[in-house]
C-alpha atoms as a PDB file:
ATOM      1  CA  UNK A   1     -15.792  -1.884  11.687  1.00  0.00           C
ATOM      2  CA  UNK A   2     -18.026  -4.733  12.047  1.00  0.00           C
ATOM      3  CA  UNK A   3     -20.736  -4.198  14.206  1.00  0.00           C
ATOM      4  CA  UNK A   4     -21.059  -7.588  15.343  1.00  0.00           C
ATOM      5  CA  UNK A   5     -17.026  -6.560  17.163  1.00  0.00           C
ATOM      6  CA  UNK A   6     -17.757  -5.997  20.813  1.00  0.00           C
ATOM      7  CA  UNK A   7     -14.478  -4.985  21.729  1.00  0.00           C
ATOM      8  CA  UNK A   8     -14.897  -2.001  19.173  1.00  0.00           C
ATOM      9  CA  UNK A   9     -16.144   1.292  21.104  1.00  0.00           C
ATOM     10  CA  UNK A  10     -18.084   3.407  18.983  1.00  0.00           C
ATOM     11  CA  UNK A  11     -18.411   6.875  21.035  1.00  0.00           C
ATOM     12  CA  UNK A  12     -14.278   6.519  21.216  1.00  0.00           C
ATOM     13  CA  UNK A  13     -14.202   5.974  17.219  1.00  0.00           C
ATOM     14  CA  UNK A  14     -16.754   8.869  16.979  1.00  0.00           C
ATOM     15  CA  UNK A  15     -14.326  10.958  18.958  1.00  0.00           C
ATOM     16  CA  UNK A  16     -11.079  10.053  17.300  1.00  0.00           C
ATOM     17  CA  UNK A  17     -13.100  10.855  13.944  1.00  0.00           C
ATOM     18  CA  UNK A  18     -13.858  14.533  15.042  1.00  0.00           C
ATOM     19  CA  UNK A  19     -10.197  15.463  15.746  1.00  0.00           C
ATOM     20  CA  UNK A  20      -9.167  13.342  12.291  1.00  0.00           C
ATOM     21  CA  UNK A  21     -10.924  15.913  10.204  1.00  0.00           C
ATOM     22  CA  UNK A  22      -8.906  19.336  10.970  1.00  0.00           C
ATOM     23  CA  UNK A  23      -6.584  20.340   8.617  1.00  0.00           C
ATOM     24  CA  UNK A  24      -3.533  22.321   9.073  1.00  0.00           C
ATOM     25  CA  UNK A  25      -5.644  25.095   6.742  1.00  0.00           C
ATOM     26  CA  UNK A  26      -8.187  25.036   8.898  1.00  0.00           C
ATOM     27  CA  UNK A  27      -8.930  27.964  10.763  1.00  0.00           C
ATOM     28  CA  UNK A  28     -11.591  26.524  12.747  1.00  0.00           C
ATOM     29  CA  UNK A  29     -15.071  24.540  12.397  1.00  0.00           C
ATOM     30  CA  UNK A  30     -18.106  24.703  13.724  1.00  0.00           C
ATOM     31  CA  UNK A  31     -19.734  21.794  14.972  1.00  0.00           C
ATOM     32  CA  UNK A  32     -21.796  21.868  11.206  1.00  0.00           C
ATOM     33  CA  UNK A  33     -18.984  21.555   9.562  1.00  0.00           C
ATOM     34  CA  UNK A  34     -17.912  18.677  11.469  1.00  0.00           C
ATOM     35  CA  UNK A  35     -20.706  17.050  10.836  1.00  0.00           C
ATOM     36  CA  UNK A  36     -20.544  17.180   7.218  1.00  0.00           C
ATOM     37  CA  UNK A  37     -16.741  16.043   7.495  1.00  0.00           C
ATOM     38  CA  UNK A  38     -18.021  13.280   9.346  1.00  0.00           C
ATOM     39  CA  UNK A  39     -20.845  12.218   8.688  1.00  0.00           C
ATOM     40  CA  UNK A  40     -22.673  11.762  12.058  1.00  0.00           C
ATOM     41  CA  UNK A  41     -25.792  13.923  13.619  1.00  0.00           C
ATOM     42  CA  UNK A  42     -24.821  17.265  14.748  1.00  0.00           C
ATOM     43  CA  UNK A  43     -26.424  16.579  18.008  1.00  0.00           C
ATOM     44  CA  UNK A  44     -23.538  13.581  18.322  1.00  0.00           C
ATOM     45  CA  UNK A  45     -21.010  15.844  17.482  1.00  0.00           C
ATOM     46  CA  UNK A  46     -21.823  18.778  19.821  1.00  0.00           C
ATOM     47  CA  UNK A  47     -21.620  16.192  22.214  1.00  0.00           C
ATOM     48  CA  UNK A  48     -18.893  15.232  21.361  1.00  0.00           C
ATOM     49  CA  UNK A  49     -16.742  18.742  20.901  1.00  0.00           C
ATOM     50  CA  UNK A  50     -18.182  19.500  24.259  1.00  0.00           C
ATOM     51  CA  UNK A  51     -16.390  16.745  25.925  1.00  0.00           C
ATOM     52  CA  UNK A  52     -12.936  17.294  24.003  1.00  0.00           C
ATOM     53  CA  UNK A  53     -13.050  20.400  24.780  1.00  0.00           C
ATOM     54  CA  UNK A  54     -13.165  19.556  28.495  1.00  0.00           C
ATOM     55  CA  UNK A  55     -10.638  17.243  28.432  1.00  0.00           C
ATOM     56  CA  UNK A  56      -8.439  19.792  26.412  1.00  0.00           C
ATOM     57  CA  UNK A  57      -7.859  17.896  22.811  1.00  0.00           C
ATOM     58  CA  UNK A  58     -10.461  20.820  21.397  1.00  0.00           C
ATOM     59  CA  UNK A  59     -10.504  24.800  21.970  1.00  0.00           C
ATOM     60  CA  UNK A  60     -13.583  26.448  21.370  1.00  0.00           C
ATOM     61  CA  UNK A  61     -13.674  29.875  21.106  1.00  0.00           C
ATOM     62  CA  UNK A  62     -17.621  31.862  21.853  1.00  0.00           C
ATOM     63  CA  UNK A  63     -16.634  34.713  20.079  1.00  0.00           C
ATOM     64  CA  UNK A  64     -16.314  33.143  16.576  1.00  0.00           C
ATOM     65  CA  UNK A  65     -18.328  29.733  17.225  1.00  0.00           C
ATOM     66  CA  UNK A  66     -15.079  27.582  16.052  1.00  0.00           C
ATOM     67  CA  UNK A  67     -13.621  24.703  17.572  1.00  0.00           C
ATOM     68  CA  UNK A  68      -9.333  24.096  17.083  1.00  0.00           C
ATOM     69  CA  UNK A  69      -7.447  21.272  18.023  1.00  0.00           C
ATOM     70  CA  UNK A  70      -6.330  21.634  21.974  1.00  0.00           C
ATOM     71  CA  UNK A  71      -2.782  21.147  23.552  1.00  0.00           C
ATOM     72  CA  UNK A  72      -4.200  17.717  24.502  1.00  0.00           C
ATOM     73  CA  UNK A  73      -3.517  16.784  21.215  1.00  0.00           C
ATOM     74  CA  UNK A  74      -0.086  18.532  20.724  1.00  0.00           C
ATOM     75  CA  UNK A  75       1.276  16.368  23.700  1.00  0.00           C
ATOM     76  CA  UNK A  76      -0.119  13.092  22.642  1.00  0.00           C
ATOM     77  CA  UNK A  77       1.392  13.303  19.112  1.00  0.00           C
ATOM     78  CA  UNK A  78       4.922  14.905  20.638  1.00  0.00           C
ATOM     79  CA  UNK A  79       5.257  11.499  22.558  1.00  0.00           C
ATOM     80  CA  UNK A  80       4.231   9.151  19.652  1.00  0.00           C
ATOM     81  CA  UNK A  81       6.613  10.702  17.902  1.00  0.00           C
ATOM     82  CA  UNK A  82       9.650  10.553  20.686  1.00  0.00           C
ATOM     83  CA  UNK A  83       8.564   6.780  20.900  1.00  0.00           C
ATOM     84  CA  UNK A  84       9.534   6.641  17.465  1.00  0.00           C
ATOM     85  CA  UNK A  85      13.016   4.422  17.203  1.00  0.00           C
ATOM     86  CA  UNK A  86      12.455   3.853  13.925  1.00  0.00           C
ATOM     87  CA  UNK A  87      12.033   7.585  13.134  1.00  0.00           C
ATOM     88  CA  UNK A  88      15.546   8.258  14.677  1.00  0.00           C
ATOM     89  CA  UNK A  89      17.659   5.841  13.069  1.00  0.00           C
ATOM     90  CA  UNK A  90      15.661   6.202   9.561  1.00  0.00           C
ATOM     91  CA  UNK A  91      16.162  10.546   9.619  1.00  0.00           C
ATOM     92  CA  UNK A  92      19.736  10.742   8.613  1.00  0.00           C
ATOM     93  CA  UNK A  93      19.576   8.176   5.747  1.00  0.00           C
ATOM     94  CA  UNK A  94      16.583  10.228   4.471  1.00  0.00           C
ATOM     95  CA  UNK A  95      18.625  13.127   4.428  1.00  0.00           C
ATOM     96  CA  UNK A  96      21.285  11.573   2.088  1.00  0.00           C
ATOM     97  CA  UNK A  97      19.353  10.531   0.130  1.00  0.00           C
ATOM     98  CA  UNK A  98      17.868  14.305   0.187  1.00  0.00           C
ATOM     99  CA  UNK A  99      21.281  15.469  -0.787  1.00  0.00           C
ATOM    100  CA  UNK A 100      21.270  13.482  -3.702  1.00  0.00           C
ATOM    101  CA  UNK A 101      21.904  14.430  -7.210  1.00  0.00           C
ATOM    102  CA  UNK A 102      18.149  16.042  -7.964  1.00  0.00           C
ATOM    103  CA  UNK A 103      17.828  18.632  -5.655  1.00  0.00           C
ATOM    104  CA  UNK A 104      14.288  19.043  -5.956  1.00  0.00           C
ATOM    105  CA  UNK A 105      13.377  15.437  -4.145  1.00  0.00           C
ATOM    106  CA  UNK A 106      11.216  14.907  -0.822  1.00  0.00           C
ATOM    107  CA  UNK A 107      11.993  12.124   1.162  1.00  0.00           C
ATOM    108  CA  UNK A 108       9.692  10.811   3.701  1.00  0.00           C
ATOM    109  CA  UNK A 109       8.365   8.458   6.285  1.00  0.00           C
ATOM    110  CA  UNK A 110       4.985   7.561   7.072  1.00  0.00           C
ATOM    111  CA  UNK A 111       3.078   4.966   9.136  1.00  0.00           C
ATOM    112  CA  UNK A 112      -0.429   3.547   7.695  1.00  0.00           C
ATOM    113  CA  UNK A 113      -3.060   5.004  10.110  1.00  0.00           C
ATOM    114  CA  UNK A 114      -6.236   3.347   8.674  1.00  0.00           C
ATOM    115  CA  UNK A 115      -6.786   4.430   4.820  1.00  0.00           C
ATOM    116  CA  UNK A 116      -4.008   7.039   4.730  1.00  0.00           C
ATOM    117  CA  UNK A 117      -0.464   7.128   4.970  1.00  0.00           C
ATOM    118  CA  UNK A 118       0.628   9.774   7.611  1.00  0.00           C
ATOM    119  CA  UNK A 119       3.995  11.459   7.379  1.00  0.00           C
ATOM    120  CA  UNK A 120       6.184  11.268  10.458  1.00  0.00           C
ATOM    121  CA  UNK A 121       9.309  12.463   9.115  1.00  0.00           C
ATOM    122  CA  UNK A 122       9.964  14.739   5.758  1.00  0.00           C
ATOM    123  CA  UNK A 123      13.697  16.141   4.569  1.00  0.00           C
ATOM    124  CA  UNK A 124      13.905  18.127   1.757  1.00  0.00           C
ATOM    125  CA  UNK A 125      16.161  21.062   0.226  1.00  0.00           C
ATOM    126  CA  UNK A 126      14.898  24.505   1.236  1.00  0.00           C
ATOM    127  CA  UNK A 127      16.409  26.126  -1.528  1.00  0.00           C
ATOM    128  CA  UNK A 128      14.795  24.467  -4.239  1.00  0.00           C
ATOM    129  CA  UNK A 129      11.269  23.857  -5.806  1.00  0.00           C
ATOM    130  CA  UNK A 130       9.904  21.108  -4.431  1.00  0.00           C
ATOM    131  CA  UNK A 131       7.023  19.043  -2.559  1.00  0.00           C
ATOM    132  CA  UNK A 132       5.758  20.371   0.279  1.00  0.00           C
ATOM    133  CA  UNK A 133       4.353  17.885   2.556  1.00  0.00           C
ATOM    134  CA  UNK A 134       4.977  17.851   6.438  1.00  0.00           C
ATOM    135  CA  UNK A 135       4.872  15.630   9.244  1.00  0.00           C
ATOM    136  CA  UNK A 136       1.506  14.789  10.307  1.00  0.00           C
ATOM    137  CA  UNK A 137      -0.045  15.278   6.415  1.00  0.00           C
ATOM    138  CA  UNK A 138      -2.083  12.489   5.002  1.00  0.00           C
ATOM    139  CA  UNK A 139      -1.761  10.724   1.624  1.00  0.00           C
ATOM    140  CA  UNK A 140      -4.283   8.349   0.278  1.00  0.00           C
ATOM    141  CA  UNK A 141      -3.386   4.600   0.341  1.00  0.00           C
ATOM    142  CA  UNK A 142      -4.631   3.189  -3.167  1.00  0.00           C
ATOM    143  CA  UNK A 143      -2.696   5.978  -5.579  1.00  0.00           C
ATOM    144  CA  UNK A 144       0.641   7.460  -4.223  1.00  0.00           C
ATOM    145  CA  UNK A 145       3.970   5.408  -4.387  1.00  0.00           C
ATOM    146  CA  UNK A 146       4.042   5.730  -0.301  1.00  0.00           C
ATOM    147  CA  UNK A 147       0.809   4.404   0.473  1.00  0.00           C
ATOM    148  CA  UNK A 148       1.122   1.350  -2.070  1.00  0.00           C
ATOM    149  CA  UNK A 149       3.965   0.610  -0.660  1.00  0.00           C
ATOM    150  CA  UNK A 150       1.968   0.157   2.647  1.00  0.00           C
ATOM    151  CA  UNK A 151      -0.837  -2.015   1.302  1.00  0.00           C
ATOM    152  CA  UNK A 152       1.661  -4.276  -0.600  1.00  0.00           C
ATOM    153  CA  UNK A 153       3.309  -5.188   2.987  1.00  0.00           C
ATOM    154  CA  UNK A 154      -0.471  -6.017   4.243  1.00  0.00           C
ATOM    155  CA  UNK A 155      -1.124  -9.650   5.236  1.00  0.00           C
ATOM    156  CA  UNK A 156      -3.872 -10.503   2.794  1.00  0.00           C
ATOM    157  CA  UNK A 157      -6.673 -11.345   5.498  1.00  0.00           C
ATOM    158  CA  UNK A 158      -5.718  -7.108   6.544  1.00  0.00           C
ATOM    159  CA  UNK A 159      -5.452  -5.904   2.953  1.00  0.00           C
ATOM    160  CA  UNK A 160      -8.990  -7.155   2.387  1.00  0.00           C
ATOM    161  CA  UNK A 161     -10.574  -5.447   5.349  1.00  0.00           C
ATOM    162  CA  UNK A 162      -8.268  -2.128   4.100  1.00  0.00           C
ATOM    163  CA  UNK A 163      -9.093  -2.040   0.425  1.00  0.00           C
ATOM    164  CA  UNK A 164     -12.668  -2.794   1.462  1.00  0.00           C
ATOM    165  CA  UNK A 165     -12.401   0.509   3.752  1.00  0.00           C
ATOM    166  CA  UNK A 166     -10.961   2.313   0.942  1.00  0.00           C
ATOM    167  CA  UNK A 167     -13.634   1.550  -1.299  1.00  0.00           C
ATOM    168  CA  UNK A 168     -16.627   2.805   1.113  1.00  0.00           C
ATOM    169  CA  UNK A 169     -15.028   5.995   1.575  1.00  0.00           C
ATOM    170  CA  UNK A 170     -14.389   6.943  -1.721  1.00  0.00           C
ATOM    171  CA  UNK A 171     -16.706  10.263  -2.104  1.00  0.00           C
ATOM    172  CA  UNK A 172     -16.203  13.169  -3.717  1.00  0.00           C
ATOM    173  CA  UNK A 173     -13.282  15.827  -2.086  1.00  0.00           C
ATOM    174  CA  UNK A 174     -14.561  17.742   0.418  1.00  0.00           C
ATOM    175  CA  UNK A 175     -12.608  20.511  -0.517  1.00  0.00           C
ATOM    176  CA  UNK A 176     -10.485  22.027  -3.499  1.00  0.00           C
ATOM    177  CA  UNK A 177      -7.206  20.099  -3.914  1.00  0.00           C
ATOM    178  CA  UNK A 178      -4.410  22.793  -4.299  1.00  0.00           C
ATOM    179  CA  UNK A 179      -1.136  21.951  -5.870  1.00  0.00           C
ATOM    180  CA  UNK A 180       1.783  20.182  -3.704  1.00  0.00           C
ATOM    181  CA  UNK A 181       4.636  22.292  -4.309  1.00  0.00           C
ATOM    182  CA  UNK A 182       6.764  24.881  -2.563  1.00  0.00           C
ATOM    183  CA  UNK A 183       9.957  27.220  -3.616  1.00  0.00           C
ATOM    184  CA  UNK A 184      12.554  29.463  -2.788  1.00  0.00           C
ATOM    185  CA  UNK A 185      11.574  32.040  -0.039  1.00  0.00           C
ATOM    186  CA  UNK A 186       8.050  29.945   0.936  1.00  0.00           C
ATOM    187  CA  UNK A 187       9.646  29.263   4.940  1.00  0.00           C
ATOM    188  CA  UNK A 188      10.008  25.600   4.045  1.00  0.00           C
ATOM    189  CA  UNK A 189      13.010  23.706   5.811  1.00  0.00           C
ATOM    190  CA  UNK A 190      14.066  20.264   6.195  1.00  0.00           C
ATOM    191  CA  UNK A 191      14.133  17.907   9.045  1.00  0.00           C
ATOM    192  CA  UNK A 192      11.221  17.107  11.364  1.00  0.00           C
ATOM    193  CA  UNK A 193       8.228  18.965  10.626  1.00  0.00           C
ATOM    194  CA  UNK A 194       9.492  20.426   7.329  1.00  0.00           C
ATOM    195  CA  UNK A 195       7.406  21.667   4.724  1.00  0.00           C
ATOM    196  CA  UNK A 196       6.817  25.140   6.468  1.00  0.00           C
ATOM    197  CA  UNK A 197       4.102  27.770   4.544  1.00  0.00           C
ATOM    198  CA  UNK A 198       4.163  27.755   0.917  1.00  0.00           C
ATOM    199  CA  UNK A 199       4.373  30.604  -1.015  1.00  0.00           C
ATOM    200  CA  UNK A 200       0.553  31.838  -2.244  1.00  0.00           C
ATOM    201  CA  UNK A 201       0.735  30.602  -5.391  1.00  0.00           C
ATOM    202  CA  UNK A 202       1.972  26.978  -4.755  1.00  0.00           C
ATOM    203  CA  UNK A 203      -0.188  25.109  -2.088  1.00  0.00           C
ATOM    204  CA  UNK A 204      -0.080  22.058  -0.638  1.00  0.00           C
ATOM    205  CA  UNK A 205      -2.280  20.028   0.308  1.00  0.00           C
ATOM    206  CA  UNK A 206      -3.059  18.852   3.898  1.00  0.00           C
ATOM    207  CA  UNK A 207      -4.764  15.744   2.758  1.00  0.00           C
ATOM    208  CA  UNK A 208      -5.890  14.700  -0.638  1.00  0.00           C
ATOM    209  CA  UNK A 209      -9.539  13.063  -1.239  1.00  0.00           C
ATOM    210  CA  UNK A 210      -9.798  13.324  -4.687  1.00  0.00           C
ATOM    211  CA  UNK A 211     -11.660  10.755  -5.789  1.00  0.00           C
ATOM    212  CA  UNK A 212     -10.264  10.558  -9.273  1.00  0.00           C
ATOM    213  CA  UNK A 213      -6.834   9.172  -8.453  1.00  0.00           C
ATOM    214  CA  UNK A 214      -8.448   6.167  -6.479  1.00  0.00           C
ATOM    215  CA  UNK A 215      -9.201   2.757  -8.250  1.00  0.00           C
ATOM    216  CA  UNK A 216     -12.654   2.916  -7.813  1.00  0.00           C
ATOM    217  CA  UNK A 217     -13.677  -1.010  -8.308  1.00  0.00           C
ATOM    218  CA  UNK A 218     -11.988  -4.046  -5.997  1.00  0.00           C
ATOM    219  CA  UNK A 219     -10.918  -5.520  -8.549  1.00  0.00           C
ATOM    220  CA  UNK A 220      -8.698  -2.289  -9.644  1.00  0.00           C
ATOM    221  CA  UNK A 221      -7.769  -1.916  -5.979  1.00  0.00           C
ATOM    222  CA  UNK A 222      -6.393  -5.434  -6.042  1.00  0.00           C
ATOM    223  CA  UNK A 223      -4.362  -5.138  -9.039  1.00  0.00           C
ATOM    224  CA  UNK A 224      -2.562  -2.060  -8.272  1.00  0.00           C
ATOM    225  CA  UNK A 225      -1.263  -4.224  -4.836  1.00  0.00           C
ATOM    226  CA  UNK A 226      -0.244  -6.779  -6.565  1.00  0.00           C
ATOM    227  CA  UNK A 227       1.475  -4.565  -9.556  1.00  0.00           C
ATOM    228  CA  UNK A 228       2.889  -3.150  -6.393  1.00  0.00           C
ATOM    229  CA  UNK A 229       4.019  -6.560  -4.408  1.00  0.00           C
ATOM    230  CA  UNK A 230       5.646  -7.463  -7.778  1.00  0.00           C
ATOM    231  CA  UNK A 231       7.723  -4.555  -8.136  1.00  0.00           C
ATOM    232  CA  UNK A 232       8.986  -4.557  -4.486  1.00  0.00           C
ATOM    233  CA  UNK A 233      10.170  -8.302  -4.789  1.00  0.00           C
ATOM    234  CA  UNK A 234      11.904  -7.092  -7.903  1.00  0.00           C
ATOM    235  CA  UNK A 235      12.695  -4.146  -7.692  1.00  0.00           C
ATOM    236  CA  UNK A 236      12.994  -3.252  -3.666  1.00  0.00           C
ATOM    237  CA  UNK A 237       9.998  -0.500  -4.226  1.00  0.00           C
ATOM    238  CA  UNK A 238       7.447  -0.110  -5.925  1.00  0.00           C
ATOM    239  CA  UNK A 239       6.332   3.073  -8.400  1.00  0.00           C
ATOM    240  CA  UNK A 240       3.546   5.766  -8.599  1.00  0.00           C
ATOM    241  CA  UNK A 241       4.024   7.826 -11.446  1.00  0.00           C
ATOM    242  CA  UNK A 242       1.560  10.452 -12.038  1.00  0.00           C
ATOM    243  CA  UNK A 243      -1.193   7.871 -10.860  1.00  0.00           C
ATOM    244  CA  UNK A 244      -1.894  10.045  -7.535  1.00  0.00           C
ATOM    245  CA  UNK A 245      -1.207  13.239  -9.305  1.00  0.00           C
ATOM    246  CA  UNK A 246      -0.351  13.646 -12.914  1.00  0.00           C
ATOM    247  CA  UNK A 247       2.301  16.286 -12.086  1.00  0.00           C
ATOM    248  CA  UNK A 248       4.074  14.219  -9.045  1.00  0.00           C
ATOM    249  CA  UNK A 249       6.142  11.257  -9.143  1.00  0.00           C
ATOM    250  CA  UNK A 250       7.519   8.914  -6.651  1.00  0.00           C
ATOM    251  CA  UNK A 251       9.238   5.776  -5.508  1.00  0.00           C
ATOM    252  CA  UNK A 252       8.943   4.311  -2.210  1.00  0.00           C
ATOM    253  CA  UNK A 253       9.621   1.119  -0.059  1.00  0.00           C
ATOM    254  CA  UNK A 254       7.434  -0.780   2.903  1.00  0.00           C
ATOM    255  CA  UNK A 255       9.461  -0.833   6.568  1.00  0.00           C
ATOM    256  CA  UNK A 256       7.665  -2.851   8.941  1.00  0.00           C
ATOM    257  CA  UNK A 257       8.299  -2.646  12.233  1.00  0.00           C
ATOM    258  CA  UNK A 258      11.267  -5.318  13.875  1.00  0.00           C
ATOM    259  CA  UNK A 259       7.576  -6.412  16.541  1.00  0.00           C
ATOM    260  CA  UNK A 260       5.348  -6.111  13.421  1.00  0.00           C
ATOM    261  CA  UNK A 261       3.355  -3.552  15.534  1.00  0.00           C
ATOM    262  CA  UNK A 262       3.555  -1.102  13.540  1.00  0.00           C
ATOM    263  CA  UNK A 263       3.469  -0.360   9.367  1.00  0.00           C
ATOM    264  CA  UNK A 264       5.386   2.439   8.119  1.00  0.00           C
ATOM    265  CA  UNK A 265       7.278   3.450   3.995  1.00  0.00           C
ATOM    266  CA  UNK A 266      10.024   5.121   2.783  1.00  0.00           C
ATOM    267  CA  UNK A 267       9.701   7.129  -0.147  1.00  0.00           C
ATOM    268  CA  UNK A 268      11.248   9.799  -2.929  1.00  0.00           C
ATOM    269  CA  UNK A 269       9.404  12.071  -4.596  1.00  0.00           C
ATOM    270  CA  UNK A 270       9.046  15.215  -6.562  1.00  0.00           C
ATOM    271  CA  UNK A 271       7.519  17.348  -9.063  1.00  0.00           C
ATOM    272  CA  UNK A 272       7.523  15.344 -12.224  1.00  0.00           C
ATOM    273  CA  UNK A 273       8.997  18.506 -14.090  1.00  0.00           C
ATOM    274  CA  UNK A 274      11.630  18.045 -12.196  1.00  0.00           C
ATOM    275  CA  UNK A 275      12.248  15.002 -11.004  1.00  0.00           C
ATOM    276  CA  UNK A 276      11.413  12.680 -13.553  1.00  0.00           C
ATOM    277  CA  UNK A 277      10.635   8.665 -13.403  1.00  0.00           C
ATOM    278  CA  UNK A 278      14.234   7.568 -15.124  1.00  0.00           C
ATOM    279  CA  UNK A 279      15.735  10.031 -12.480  1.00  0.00           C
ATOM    280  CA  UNK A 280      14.280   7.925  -9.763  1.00  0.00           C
ATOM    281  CA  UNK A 281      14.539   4.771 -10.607  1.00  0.00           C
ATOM    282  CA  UNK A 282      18.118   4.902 -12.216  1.00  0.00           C
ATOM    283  CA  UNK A 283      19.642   7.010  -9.054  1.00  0.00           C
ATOM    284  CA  UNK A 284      17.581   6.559  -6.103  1.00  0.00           C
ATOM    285  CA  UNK A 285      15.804   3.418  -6.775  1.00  0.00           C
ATOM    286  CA  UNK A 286      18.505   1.275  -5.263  1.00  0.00           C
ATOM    287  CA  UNK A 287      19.820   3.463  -2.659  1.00  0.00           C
ATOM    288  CA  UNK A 288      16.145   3.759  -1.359  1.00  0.00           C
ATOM    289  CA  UNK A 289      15.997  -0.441  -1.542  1.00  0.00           C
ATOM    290  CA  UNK A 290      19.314  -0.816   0.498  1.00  0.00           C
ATOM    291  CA  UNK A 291      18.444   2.096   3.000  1.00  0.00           C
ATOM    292  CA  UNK A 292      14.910   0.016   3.424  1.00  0.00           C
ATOM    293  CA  UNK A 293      16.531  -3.337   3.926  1.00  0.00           C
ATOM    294  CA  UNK A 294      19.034  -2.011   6.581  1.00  0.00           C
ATOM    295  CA  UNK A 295      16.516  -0.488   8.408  1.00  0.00           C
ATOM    296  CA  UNK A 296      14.634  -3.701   8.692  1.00  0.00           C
ATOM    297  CA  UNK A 297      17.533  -5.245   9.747  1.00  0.00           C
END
């Protein structure tokens, strides 16, 4: 943010930063480790823990020395949720198109919250192999189908300050990236919130920073929007095969909201073993394009 803004508060950005890096692996951090997840001077963020803690958005617990995200931020994302119209009315055509003829397909919906797509509503088969992503994980922006989607529905004065965003905080991961999947017996279901524990040996990831999978020049960033843009006015969505992840695959459309408030995609996606790129294109691509259009409507 620029720091010429003066509407821009930087203690609440500092704040808002410090609950942004737990993960749903997470046991608990310390206020070092938050620190190195964010970036600012431990003596900000013990400061800063302190007073989330009193407010009740952190829990800290003495014995162990680890802070965990509070109730305070359980309600707040419970009513951004039930504020969610488009949520509502989008959830049963996601689960046809769940039902479809590939049984091993996630559908989902997420809203652009800064650099990362952030999934508000998954449905997927519990019986079968699949991915395992749940509501409130984060996707990058610049390589999975969900989040181009999102950047190709940017106005372009927006979509520069984005890809510009993208491009400072490209670092290396922070942590190892485990593999996205999930089978048979792993406590997965569909619906809200789906994506349950995976099994030991297939885990998913909470949020992937791997470096590798994101165009690392403007100039890169730029062209996969526009290779993006192209395909939606052609196509109704646009692709991302194997460019986030060589072994995923997906499809996915842009569904801004009726005010233009709000940014969120559609998208279908799967193991590429399993679901591959002809099976998308030639039996979900246009179902996914009609479902986006009516719910733009």
């Amino acid at each position: 943010m620029p720091a010429e803004d003066r509407k821009f508060v930087t203690a609440l950005a500092r704040g808002l930063d410090v609950l942004a890096v737990f993960r749903a692996a997470d046991q608990g951090l310390t206020n070092q480790e938050i620190a190195a997840r964010t970036g600012l001077p431990r003596p900000t963020v013990t400061r800063l823990t302190y007073t989330l803690v009193e407010l009740g958005y952190l829990v800290f617990s003495p014995r162990t020395g680890l802070y965990q995200l509070g109730a305070g931020v359980v309600r707040l994302g419970q009513h951004a949720l039930a504020t969610m119209d488009l949520r509502q009315r989008a959830a049963p055509l996601m689960q046809e198109l769940a039902d479809g003829p590939n049984r091993h397909v996630t559908v989902a919906l997420a809203e652009r919250v800064g650099t990362r797509a952030v999934y508000v509503e998954v449905q997927r088969p519990e019986e079968a192999v699949s991915l395992s992503m749940a509501v409130g994980d984060r996707l990058p922006l610049a390589a999975s189908a969900i989040g181009r989607a999102l950047l190709a529905a940017l106005p372009d004065r927006q979509l520069a300050h984005v890809l510009s965003q993208i491009r400072d905080q490209a670092s290396p991961s922070s942590g190892p990236v485990s593999g996205p999947y999930s089978g048979p017996g792993s406590g997965s279901g569909s619906g809200s919130g789906a994506g349950g524990t995976p099994e030991a040996a297939l885990p998913r990831p909470v949020e992937d920073t791997n470096p590798d999978t994101t165009p690392d020049t403007g100039d890169q960033l730029r062209r996969t929007v526009q290779e993006a843009r192209s395909q939606i006015r052609s196509l109704g969505y646009c692709t991302s095969f194997g460019d986030w992840r060589p072994e995923i695959n997906g499809i996915a459309a842009p569904l801004p909201s009726p005010d233009g408030a709000r940014l969120f995609a559609l998208n279908v996606g799967g193991p590429a073993f399993l679901v591959p790129a002809e099976d998308l294109t030639r039996h979900y691509g246009p179902r996914l394009a009609e479902i986006a259009r009516s719910l733009r409507d």
